[in-house]
PDB file of N, CA and C in Angstrom:
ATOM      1  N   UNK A   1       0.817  -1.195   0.000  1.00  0.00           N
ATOM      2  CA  UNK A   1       0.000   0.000   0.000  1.00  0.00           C
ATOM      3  C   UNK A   1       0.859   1.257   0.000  1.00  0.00           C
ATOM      4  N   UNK A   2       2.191   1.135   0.965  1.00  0.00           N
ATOM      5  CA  UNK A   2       2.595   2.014   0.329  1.00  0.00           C
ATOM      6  C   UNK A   2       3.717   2.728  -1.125  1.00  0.00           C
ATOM      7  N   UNK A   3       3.555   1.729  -1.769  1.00  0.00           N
ATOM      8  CA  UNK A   3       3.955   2.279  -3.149  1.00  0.00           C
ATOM      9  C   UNK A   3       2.547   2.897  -3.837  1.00  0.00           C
ATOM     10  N   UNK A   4       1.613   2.842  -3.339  1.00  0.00           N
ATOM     11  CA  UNK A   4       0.459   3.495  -4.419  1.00  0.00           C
ATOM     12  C   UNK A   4       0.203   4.981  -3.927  1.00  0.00           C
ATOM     13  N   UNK A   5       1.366   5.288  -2.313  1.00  0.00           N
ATOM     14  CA  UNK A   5       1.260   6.706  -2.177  1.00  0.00           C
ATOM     15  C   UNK A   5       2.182   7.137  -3.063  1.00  0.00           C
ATOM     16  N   UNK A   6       3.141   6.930  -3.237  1.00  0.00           N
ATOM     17  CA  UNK A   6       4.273   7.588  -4.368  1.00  0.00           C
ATOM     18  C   UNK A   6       3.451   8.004  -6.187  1.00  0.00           C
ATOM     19  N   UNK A   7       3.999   9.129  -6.330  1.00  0.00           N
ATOM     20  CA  UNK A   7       3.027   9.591  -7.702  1.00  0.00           C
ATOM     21  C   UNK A   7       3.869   9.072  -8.713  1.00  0.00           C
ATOM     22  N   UNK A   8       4.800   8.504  -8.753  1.00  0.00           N
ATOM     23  CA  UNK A   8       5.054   7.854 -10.107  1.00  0.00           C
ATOM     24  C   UNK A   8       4.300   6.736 -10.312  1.00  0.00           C
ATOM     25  N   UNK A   9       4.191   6.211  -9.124  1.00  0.00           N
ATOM     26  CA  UNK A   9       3.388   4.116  -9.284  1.00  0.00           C
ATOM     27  C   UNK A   9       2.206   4.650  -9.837  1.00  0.00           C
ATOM     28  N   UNK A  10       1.748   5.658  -9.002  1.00  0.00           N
ATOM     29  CA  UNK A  10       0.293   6.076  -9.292  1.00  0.00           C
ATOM     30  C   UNK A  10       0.024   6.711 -10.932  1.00  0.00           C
ATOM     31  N   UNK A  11       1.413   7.198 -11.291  1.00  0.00           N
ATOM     32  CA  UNK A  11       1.100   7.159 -12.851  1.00  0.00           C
ATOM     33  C   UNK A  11       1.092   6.337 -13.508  1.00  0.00           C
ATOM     34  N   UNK A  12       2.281   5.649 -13.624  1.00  0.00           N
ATOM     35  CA  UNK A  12       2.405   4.236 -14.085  1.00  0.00           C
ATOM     36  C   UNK A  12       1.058   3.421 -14.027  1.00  0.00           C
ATOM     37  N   UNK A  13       0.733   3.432 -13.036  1.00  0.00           N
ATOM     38  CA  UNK A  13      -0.558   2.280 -13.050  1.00  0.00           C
ATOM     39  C   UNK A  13      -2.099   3.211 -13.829  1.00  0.00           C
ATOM     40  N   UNK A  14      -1.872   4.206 -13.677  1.00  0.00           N
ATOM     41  CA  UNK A  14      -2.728   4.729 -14.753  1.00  0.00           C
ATOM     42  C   UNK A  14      -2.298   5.402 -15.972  1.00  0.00           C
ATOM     43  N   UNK A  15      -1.293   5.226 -16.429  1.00  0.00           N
ATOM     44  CA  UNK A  15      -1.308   4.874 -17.738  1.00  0.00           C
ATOM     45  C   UNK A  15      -1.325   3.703 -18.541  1.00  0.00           C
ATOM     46  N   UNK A  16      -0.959   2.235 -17.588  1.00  0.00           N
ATOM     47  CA  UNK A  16      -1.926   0.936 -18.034  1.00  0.00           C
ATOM     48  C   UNK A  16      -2.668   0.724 -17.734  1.00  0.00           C
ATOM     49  N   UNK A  17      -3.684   1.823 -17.177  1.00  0.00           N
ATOM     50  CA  UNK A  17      -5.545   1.476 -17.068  1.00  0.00           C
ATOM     51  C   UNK A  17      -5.788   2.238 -18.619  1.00  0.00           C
ATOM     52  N   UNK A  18      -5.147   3.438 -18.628  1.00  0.00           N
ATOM     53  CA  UNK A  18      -5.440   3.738 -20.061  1.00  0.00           C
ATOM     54  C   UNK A  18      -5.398   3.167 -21.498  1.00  0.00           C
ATOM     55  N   UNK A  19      -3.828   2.280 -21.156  1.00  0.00           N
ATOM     56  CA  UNK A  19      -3.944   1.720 -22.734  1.00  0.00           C
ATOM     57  C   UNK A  19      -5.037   0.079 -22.936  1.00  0.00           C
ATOM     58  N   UNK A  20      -4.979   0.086 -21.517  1.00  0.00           N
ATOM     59  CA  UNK A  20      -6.159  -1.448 -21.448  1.00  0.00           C
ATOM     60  C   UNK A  20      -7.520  -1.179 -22.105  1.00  0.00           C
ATOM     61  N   UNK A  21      -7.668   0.002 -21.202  1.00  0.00           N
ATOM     62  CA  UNK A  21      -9.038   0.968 -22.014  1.00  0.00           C
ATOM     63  C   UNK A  21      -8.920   0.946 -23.552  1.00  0.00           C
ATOM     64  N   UNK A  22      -8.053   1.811 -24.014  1.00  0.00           N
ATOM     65  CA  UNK A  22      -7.907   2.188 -25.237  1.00  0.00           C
ATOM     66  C   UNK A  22      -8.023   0.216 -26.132  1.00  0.00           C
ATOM     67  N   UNK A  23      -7.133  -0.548 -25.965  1.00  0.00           N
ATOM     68  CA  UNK A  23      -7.133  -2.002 -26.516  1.00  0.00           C
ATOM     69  C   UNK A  23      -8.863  -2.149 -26.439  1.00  0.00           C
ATOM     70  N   UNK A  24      -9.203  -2.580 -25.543  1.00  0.00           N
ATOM     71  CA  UNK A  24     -10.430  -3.067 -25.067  1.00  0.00           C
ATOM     72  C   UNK A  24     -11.644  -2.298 -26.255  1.00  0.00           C
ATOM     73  N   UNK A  25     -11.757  -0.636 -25.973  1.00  0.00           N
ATOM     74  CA  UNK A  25     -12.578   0.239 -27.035  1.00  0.00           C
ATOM     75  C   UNK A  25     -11.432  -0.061 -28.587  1.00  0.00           C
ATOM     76  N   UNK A  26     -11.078  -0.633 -28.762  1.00  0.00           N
ATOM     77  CA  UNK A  26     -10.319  -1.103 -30.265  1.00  0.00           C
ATOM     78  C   UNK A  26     -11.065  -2.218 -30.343  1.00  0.00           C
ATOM     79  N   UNK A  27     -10.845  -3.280 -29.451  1.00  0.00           N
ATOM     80  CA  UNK A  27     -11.994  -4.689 -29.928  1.00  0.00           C
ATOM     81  C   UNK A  27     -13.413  -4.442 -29.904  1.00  0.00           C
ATOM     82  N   UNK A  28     -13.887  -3.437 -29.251  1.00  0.00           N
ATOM     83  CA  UNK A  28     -15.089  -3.210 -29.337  1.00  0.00           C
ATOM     84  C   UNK A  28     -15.668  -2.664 -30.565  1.00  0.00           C
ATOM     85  N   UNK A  29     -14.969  -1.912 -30.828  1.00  0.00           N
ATOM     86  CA  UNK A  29     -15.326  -1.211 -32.634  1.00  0.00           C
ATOM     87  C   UNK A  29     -15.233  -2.505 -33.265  1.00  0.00           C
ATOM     88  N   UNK A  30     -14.251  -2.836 -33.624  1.00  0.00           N
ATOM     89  CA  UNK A  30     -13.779  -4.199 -34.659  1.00  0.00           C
ATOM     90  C   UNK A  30     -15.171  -4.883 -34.805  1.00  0.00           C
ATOM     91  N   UNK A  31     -15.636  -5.458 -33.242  1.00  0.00           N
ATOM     92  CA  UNK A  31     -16.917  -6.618 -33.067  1.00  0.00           C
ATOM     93  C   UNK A  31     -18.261  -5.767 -33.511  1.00  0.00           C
ATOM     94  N   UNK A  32     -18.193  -4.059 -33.225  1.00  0.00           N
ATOM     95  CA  UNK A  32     -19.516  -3.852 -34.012  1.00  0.00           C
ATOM     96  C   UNK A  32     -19.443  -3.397 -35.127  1.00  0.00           C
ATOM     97  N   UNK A  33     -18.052  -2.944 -36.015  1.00  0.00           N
ATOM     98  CA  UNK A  33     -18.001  -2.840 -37.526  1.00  0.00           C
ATOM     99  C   UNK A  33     -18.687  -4.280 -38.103  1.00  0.00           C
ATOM    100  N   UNK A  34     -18.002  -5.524 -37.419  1.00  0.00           N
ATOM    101  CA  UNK A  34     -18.300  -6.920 -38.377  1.00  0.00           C
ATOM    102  C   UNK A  34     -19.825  -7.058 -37.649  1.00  0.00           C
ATOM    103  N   UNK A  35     -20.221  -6.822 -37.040  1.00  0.00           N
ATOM    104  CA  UNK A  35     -22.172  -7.032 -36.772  1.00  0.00           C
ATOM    105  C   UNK A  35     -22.972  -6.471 -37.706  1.00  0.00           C
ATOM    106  N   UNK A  36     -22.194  -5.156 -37.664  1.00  0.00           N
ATOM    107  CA  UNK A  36     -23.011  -3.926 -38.914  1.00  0.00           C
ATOM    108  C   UNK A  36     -22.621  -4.448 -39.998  1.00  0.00           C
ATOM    109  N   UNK A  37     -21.242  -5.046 -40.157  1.00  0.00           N
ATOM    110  CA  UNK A  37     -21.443  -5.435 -41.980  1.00  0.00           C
ATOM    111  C   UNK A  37     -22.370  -7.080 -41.968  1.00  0.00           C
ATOM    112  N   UNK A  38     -22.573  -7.947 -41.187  1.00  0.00           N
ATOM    113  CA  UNK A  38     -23.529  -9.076 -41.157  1.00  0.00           C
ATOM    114  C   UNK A  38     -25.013  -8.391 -41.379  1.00  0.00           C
ATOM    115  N   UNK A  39     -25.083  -7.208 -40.472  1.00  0.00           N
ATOM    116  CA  UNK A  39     -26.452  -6.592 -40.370  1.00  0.00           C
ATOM    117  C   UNK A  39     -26.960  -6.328 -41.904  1.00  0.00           C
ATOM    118  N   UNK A  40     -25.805  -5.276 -42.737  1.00  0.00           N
ATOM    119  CA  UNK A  40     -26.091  -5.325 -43.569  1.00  0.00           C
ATOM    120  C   UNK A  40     -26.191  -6.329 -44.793  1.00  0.00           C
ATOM    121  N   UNK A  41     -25.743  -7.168 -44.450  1.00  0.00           N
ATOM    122  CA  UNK A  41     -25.812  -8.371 -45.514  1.00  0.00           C
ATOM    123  C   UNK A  41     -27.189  -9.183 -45.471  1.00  0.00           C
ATOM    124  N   UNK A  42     -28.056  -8.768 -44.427  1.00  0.00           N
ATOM    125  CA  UNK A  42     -29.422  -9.255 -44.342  1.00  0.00           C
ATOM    126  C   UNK A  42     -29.169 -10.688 -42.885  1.00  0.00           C
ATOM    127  N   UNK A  43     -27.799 -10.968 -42.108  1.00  0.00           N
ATOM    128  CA  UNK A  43     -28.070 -11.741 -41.400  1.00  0.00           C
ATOM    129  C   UNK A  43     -28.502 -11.157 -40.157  1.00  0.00           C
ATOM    130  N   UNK A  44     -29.365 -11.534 -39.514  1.00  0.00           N
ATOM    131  CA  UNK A  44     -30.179 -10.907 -38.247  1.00  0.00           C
ATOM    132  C   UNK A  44     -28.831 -11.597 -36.795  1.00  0.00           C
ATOM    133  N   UNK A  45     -29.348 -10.749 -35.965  1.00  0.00           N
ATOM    134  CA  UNK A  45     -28.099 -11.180 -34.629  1.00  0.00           C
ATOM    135  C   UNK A  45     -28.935 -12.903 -34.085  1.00  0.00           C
ATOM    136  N   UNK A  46     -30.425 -13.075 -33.963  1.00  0.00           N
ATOM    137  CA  UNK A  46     -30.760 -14.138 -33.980  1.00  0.00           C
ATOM    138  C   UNK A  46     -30.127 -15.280 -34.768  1.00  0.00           C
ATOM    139  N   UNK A  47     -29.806 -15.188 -35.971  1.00  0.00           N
ATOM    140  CA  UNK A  47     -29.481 -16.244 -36.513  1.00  0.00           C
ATOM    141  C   UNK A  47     -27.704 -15.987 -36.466  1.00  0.00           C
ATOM    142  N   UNK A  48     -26.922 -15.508 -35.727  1.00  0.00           N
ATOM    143  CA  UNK A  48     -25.778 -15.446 -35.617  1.00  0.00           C
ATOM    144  C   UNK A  48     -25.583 -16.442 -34.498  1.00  0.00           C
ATOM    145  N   UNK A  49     -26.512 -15.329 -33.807  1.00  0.00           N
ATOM    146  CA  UNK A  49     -26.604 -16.848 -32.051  1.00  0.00           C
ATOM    147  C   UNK A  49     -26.579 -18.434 -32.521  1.00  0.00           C
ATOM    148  N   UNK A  50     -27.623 -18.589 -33.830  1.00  0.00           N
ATOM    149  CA  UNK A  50     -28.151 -19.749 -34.319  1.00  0.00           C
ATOM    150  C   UNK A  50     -26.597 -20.217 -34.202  1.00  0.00           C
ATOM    151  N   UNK A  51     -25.974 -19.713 -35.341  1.00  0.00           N
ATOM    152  CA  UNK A  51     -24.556 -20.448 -35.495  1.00  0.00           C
ATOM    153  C   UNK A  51     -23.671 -20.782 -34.865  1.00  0.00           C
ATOM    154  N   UNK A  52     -23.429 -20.044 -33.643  1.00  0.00           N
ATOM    155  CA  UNK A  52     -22.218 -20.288 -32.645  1.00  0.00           C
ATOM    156  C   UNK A  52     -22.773 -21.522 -31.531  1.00  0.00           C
ATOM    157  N   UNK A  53     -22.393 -22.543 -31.815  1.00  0.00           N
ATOM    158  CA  UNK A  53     -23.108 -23.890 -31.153  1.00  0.00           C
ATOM    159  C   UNK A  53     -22.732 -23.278 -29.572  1.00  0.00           C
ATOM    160  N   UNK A  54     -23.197 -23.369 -28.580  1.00  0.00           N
ATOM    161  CA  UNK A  54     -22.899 -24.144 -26.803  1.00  0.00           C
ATOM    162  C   UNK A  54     -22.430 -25.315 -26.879  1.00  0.00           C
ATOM    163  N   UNK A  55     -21.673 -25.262 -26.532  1.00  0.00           N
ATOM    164  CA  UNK A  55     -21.299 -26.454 -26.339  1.00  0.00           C
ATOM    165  C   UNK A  55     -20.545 -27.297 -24.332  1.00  0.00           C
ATOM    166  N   UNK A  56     -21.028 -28.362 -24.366  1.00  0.00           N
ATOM    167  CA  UNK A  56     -20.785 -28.708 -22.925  1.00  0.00           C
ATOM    168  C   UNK A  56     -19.161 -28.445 -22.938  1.00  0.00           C
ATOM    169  N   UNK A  57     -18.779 -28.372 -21.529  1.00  0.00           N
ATOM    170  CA  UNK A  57     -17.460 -28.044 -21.376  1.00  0.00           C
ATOM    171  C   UNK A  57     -16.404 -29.149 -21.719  1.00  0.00           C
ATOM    172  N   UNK A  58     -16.808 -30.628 -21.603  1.00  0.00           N
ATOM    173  CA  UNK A  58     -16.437 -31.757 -22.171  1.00  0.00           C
ATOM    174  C   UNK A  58     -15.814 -31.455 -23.767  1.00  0.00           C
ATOM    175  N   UNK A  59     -17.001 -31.189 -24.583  1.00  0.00           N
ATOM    176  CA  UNK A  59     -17.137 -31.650 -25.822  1.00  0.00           C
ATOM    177  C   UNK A  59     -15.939 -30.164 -26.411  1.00  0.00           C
ATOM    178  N   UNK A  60     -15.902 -28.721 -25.139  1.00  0.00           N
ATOM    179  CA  UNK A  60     -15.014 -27.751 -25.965  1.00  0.00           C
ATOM    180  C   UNK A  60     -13.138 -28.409 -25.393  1.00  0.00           C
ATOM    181  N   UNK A  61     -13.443 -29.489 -24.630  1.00  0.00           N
ATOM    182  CA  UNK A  61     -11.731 -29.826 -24.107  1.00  0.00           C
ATOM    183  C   UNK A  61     -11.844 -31.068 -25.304  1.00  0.00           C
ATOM    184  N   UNK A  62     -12.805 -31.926 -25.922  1.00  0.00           N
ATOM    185  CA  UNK A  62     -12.419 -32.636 -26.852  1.00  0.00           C
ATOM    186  C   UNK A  62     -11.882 -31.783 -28.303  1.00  0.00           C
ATOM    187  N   UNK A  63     -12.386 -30.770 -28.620  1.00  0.00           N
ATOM    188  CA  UNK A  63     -12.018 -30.004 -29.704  1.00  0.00           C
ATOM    189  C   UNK A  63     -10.794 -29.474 -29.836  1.00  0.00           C
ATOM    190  N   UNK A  64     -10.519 -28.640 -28.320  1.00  0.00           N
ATOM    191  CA  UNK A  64      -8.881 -28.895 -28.140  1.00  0.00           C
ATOM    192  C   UNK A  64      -7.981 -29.674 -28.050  1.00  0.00           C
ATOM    193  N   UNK A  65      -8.652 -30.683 -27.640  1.00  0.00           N
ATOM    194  CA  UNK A  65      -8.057 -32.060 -27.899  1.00  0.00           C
ATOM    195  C   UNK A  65      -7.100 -32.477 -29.083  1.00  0.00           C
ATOM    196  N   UNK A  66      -8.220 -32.582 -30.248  1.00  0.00           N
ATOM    197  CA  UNK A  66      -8.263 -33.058 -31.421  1.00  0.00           C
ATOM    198  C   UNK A  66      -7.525 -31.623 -32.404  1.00  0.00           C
ATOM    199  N   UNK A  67      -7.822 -30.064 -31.953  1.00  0.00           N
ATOM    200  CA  UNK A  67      -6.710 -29.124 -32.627  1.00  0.00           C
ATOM    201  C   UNK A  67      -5.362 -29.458 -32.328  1.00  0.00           C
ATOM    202  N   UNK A  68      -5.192 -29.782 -31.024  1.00  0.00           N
ATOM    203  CA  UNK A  68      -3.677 -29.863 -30.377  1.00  0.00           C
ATOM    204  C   UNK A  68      -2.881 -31.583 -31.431  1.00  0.00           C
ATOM    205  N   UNK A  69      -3.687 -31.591 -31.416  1.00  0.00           N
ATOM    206  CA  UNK A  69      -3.139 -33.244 -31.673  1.00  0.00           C
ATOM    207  C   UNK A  69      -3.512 -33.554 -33.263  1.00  0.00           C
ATOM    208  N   UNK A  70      -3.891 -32.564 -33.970  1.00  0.00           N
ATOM    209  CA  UNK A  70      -4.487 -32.741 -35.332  1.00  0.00           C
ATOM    210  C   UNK A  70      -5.310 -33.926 -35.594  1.00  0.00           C
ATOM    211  N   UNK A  71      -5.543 -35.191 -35.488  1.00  0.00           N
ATOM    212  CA  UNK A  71      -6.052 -36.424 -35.425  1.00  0.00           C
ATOM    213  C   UNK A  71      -6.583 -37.129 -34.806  1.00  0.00           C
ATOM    214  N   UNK A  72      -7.252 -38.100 -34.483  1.00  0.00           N
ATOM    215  CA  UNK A  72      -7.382 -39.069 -32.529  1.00  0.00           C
ATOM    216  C   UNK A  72      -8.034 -39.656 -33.548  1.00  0.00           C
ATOM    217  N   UNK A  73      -8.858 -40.938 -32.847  1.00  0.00           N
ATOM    218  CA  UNK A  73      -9.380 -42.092 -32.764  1.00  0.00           C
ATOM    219  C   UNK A  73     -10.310 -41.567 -31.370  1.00  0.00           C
ATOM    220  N   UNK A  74     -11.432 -42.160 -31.508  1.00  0.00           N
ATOM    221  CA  UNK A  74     -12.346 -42.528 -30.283  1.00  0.00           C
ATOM    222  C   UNK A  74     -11.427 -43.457 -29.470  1.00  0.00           C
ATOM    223  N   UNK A  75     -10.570 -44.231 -29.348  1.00  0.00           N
ATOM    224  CA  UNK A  75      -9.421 -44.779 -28.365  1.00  0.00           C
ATOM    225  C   UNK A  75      -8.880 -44.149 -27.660  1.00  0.00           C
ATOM    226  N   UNK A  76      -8.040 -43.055 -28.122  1.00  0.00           N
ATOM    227  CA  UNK A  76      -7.075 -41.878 -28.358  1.00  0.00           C
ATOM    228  C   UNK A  76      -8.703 -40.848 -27.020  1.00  0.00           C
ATOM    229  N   UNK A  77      -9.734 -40.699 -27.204  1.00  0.00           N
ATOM    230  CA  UNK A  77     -10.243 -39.838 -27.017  1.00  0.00           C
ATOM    231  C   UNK A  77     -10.542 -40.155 -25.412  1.00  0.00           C
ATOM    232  N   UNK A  78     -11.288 -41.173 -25.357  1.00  0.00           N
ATOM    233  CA  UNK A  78     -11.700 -42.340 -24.199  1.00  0.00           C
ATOM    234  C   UNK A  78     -10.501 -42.427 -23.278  1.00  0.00           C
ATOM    235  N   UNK A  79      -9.134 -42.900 -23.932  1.00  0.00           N
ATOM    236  CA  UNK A  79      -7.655 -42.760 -22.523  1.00  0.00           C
ATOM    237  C   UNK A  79      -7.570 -41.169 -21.869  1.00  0.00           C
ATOM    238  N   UNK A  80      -7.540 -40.356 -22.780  1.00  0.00           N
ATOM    239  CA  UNK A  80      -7.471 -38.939 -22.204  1.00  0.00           C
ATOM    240  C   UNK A  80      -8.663 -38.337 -21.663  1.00  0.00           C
ATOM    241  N   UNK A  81      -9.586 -38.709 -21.812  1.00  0.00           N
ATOM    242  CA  UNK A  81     -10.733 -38.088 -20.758  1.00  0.00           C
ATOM    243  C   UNK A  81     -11.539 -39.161 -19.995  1.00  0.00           C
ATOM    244  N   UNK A  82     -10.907 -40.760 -19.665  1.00  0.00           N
ATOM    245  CA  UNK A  82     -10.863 -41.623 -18.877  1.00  0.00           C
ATOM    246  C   UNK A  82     -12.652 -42.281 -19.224  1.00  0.00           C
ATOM    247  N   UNK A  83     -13.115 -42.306 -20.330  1.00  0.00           N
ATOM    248  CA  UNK A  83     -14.455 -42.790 -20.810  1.00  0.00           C
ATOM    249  C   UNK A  83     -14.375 -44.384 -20.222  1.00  0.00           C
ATOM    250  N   UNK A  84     -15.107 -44.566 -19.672  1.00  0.00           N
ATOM    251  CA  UNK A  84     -15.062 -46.444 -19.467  1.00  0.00           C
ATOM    252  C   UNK A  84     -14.856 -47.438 -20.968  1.00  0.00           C
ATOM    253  N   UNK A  85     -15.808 -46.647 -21.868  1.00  0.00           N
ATOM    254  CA  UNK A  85     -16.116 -47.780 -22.916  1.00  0.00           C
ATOM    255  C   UNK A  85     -15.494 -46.733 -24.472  1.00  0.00           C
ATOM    256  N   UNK A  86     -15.630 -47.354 -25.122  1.00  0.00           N
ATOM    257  CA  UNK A  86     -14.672 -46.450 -26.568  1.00  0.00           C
ATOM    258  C   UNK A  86     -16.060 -45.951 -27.157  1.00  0.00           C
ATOM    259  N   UNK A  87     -17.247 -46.673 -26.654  1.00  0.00           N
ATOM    260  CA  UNK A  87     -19.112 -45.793 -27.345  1.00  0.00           C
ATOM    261  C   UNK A  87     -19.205 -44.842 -26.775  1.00  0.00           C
ATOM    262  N   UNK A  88     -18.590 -44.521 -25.993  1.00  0.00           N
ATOM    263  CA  UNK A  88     -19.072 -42.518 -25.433  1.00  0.00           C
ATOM    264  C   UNK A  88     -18.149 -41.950 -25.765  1.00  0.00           C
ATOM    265  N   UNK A  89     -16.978 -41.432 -26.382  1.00  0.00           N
ATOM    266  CA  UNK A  89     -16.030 -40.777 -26.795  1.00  0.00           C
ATOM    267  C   UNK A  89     -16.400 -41.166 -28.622  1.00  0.00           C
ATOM    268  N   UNK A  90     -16.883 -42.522 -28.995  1.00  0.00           N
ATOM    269  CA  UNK A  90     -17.144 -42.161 -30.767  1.00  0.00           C
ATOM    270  C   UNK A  90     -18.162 -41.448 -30.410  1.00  0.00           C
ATOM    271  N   UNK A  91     -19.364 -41.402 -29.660  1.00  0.00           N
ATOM    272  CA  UNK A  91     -20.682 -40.696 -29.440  1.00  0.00           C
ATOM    273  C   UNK A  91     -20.397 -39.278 -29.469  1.00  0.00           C
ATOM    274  N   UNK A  92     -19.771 -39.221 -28.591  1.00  0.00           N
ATOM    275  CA  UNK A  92     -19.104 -37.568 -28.794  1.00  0.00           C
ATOM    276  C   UNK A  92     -18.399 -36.737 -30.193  1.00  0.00           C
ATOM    277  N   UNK A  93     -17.318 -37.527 -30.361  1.00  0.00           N
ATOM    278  CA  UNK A  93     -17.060 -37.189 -31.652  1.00  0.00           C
ATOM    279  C   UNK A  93     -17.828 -37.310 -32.853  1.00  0.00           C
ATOM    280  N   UNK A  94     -18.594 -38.297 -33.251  1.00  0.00           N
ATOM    281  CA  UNK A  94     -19.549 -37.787 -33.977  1.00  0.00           C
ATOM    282  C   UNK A  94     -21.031 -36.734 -33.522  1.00  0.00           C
ATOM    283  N   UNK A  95     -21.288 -36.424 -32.734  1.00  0.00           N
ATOM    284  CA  UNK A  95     -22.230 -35.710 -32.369  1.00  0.00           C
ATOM    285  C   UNK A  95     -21.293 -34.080 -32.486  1.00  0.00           C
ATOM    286  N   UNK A  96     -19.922 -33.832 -32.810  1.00  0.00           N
ATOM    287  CA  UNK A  96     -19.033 -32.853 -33.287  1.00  0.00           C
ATOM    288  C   UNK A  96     -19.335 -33.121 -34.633  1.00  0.00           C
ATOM    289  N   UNK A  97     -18.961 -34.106 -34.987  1.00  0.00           N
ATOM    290  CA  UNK A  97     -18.916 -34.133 -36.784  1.00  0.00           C
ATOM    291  C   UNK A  97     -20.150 -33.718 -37.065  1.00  0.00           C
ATOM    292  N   UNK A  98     -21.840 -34.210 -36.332  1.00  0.00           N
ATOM    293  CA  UNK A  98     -23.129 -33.494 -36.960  1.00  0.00           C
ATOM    294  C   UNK A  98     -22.572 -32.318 -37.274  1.00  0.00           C
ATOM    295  N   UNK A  99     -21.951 -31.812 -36.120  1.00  0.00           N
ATOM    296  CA  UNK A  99     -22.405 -30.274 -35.955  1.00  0.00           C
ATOM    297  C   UNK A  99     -21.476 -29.274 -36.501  1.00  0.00           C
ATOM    298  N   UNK A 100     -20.936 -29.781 -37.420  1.00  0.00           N
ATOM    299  CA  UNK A 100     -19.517 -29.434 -38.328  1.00  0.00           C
ATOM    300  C   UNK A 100     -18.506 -28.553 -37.648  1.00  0.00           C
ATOM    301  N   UNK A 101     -18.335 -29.223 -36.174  1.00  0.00           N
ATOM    302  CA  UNK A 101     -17.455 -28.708 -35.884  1.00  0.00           C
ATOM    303  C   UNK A 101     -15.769 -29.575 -35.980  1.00  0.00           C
ATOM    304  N   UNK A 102     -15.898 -30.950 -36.384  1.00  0.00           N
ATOM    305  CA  UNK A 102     -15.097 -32.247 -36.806  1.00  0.00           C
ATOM    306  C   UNK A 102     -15.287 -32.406 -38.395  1.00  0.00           C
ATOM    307  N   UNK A 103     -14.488 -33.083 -38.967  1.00  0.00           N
ATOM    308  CA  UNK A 103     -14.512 -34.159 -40.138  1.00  0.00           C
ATOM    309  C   UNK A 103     -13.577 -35.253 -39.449  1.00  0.00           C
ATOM    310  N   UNK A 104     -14.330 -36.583 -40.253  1.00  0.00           N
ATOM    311  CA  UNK A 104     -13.846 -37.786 -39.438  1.00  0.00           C
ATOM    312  C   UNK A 104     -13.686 -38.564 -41.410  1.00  0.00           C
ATOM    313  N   UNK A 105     -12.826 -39.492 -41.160  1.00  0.00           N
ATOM    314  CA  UNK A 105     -12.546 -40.539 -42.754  1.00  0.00           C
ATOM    315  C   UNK A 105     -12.018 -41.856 -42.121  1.00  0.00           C
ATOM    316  N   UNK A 106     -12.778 -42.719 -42.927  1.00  0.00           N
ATOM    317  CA  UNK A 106     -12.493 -43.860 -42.006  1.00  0.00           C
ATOM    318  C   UNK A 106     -10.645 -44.659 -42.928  1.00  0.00           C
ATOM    319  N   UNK A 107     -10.047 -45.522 -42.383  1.00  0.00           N
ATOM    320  CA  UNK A 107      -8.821 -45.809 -42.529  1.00  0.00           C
ATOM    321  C   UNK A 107      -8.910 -47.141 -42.080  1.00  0.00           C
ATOM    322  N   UNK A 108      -9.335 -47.923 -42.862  1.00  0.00           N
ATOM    323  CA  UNK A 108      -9.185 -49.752 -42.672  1.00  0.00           C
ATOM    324  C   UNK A 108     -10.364 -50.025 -41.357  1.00  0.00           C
ATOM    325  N   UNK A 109     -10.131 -49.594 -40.606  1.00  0.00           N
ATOM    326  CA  UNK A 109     -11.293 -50.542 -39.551  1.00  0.00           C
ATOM    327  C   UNK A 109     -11.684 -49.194 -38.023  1.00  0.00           C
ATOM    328  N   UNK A 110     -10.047 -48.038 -38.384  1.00  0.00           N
ATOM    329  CA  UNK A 110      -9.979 -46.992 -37.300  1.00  0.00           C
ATOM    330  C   UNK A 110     -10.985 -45.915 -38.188  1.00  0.00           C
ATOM    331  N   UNK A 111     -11.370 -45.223 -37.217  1.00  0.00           N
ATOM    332  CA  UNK A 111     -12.094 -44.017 -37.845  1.00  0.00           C
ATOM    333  C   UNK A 111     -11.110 -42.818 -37.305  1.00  0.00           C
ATOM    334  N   UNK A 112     -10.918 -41.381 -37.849  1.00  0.00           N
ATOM    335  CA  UNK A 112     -10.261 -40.383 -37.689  1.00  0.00           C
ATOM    336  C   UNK A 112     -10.923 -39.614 -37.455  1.00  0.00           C
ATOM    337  N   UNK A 113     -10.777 -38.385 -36.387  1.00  0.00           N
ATOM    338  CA  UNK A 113     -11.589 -37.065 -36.905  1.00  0.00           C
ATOM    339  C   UNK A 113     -10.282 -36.313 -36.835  1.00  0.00           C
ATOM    340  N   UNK A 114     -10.639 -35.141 -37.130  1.00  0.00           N
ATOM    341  CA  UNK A 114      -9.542 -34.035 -37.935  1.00  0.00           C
ATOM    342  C   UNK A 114     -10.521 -32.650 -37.603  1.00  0.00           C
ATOM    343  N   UNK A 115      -9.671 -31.872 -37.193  1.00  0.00           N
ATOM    344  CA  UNK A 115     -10.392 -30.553 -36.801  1.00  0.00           C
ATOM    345  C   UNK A 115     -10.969 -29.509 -38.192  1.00  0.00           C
ATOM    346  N   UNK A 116     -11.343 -29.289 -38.623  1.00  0.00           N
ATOM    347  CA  UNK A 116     -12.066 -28.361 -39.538  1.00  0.00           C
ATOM    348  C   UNK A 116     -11.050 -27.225 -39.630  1.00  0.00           C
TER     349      UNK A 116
END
């Protein structure tokens, strides 16, 4: 506490409240220039929501999963997030592939997914 009586700390620390500010009102323009140009293209903010899936917190550590690692197997998926059986980790990964957030190609008898 007492370095925040001294007026240099006290500048210092507000001149990185300022440029945080300043960054922060920079991403904020950016996100409503690209709304206004969707707006104008006729897509409504409803159907933007439409697109950006929820997803359970599971299914966003399998996606990192599968970016980090470019490839897996439902095997591969099941050891790292400790699934009992190899049917709830393919369940998962294809319930990604519906939702095009995966592509999967099968390879002799293994199936692949591959991040998009």
């Amino acid at each position: 506490m007492e370095k925040f009586r001294d007026p240099i700390v006290l500048g210092e620390f507000l001149y990185r409240l300022l440029e945080e500010r300043e960054n922060t009102n920079r991403l904020l323009k950016n996100i409503l220039q690209r709304l206004d140009s969707l707006e104008a293209k006729g897509v409504s903010t409803e159907q933007i929501r439409k697109e950006i899936p929820m997803l359970p917190k599971i299914d966003e550590q399998i996606l990192e999963f599968v970016k980090e690692t470019e490839k897996v197997t439902a095997e591969e998926v099941r050891k790292r997030f400790k699934y009992k059986g190899k049917n709830a980790a393919s369940s998962r990964l294809n319930r990604l592939v519906k939702q095009n957030l995966l592509s999967k190609k099968q390879v002799g008898k293994k199936v692949y997914f591959f991040p998009l």
